[in-house]
Protein backbone atom coordinates (compact mmCIF):
# COMPACT_ATOMS: atom_id res chain seq x y z
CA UNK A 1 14.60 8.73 9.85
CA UNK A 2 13.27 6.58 7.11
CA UNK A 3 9.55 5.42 6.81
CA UNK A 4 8.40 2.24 5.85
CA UNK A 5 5.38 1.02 3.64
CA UNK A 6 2.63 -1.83 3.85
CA UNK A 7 0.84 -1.82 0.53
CA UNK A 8 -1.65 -3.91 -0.96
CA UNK A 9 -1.49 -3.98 -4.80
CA UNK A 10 -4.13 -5.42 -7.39
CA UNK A 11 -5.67 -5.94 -11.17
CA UNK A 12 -8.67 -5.74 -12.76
CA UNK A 13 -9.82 -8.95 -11.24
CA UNK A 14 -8.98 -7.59 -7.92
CA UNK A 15 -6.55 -10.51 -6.88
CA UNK A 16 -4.98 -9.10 -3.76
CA UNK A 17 -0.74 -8.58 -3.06
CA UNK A 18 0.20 -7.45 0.63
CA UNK A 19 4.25 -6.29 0.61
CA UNK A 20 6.48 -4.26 2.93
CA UNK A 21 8.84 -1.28 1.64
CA UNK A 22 11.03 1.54 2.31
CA UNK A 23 10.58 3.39 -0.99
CA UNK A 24 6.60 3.38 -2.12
CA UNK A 25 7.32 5.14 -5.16
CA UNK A 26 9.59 3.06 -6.24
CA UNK A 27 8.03 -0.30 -5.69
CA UNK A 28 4.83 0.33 -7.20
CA UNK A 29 7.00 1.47 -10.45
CA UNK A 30 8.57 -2.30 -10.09
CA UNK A 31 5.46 -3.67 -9.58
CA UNK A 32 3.30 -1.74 -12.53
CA UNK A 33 6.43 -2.15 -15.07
CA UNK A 34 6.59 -5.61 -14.12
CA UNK A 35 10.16 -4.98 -13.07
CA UNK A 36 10.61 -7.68 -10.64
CA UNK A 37 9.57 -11.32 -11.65
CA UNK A 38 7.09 -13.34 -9.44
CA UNK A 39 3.86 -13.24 -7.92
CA UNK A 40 2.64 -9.62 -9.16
CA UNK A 41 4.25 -9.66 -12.14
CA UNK A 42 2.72 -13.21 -13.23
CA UNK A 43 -0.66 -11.75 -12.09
CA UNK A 44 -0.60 -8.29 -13.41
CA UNK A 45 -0.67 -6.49 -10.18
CA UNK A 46 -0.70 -2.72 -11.43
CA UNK A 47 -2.65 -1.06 -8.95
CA UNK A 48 -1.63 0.50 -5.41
CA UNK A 49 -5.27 0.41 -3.24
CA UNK A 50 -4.31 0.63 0.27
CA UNK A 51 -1.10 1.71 2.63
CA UNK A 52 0.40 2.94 5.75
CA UNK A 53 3.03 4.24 6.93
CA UNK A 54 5.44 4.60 9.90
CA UNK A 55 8.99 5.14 10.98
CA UNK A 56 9.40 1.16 12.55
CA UNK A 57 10.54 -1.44 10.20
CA UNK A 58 8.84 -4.01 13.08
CA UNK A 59 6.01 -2.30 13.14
CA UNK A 60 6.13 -2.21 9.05
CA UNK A 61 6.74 -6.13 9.10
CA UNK A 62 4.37 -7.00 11.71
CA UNK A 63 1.73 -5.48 10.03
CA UNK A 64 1.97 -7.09 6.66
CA UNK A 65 2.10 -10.06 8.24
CA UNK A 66 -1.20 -9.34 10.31
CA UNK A 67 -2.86 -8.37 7.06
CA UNK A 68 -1.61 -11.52 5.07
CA UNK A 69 -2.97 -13.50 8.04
CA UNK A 70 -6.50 -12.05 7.61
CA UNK A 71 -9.20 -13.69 5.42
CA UNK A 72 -10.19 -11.73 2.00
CA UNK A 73 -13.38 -10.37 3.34
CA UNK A 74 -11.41 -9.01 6.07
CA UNK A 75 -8.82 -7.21 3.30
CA UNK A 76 -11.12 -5.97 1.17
CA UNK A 77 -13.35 -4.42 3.76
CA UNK A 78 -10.44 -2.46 4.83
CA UNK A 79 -9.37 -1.72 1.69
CA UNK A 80 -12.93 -0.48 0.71
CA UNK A 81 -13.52 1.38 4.08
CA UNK A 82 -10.51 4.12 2.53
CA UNK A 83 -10.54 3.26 -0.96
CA UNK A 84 -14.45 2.54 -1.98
CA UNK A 85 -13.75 2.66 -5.53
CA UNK A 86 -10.42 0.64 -6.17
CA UNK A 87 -9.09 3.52 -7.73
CA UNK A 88 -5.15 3.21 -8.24
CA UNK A 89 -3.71 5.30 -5.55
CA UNK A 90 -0.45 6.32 -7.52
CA UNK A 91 -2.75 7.34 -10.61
CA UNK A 92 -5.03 9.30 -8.42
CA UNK A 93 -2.16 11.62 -7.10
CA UNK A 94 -0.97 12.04 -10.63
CA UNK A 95 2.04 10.32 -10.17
CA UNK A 96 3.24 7.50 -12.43
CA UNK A 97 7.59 7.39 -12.56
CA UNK A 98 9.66 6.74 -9.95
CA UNK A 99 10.23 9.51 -7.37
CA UNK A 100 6.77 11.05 -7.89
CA UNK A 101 4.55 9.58 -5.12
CA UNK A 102 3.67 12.48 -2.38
CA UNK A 103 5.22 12.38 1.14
CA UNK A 104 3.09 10.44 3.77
CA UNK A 105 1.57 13.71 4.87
CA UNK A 106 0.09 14.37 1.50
CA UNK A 107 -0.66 10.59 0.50
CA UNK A 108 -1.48 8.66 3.93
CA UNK A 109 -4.64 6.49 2.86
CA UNK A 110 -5.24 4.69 6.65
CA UNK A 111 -7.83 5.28 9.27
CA UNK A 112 -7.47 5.43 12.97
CA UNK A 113 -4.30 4.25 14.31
CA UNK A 114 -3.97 1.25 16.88
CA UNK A 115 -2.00 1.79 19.96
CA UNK A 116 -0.19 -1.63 19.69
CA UNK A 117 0.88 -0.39 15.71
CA UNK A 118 1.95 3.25 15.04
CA UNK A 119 1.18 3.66 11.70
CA UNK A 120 0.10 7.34 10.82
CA UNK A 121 -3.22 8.50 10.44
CA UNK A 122 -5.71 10.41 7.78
CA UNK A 123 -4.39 13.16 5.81
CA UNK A 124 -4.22 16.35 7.12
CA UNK A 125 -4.75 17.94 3.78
C-alpha cells in the first residue's frame, strides 16, 4: 500500500506552496535543491512546514485542493496550530538527502482527523 503526501512548502518570506506526493522525502529534496523548475524553485521554497498523510490518492488530491482553495489566514493558522515556529520539518528530524525523512508514524505533523478525509493523526511517539 503506498501513502500519499499534502505538503505545504515555504522561504524566509513565508510565501506559501501546497503540492501532492507519493514520495515526501524525495520531493522536498527537489524542491530545496531546486531540482524541478517553476513556481518553488523561482521563489526559493526550501522549507517543508506542514503535511499529512494517508493511503488514498483521492483523498491526497482532494485535500490539496481544499487547502489551495482556502484564504492565507486560513493556511497559516493551520500551519501555525502544528508548526508555531515555521521550523523546517525535514531539518527538524535531521534529515536532509533523499530517502531520509521518517515513516508517517514517526513524522505525522496533522491534528485531528475529519471523517469525510482520512488522513492520519498526531504522532504516537
Amino acid at each position: 500500500m503506498r501513502t500519499y503526501y499534502v505538503y505545504i512548502m515555504t522561504n524566509r518570506t513565508r510565501r506559501l506552496y501546497i503540492g501532492v506526493t507519493n514520495d515526501l522525502t524525495r520531493r522536498v529534496y527537489e524542491h530545496k535543491h531546486r531540482l524541478v523548475p517553476g513556481f518553488t524553485s523561482k521563489y526559493f521554497l526550501d522549507r517543508l512546514v506542514y503535511f499529512q498523510d494517508t493511503d488514498d490518492v483521492s483523498a491526497a488530491i482532494a485535500r490539496e485542493k481544499e487547502l489551495k482553495g482556502w484564504r492565507r489566514a486560513k493556511k497559516v493558522a493551520l500551519i501555525e496550530k502544528v508548526n508555531p515556529k515555521w521550523s523546517d520539518l525535514s531539518r527538524e528530524a535531521g534529515r536532509d538527502e533523499p530517502g531520509q525523512i521518517a515513516s508517517r508514524r514517526s513524522l505525522t505533523h496533522t491534528t485531528q482527523p475529519q471523517p469525510r478525509f482520512p488522513f492520519g493523526g498526531p504522532s504516537a511517539g
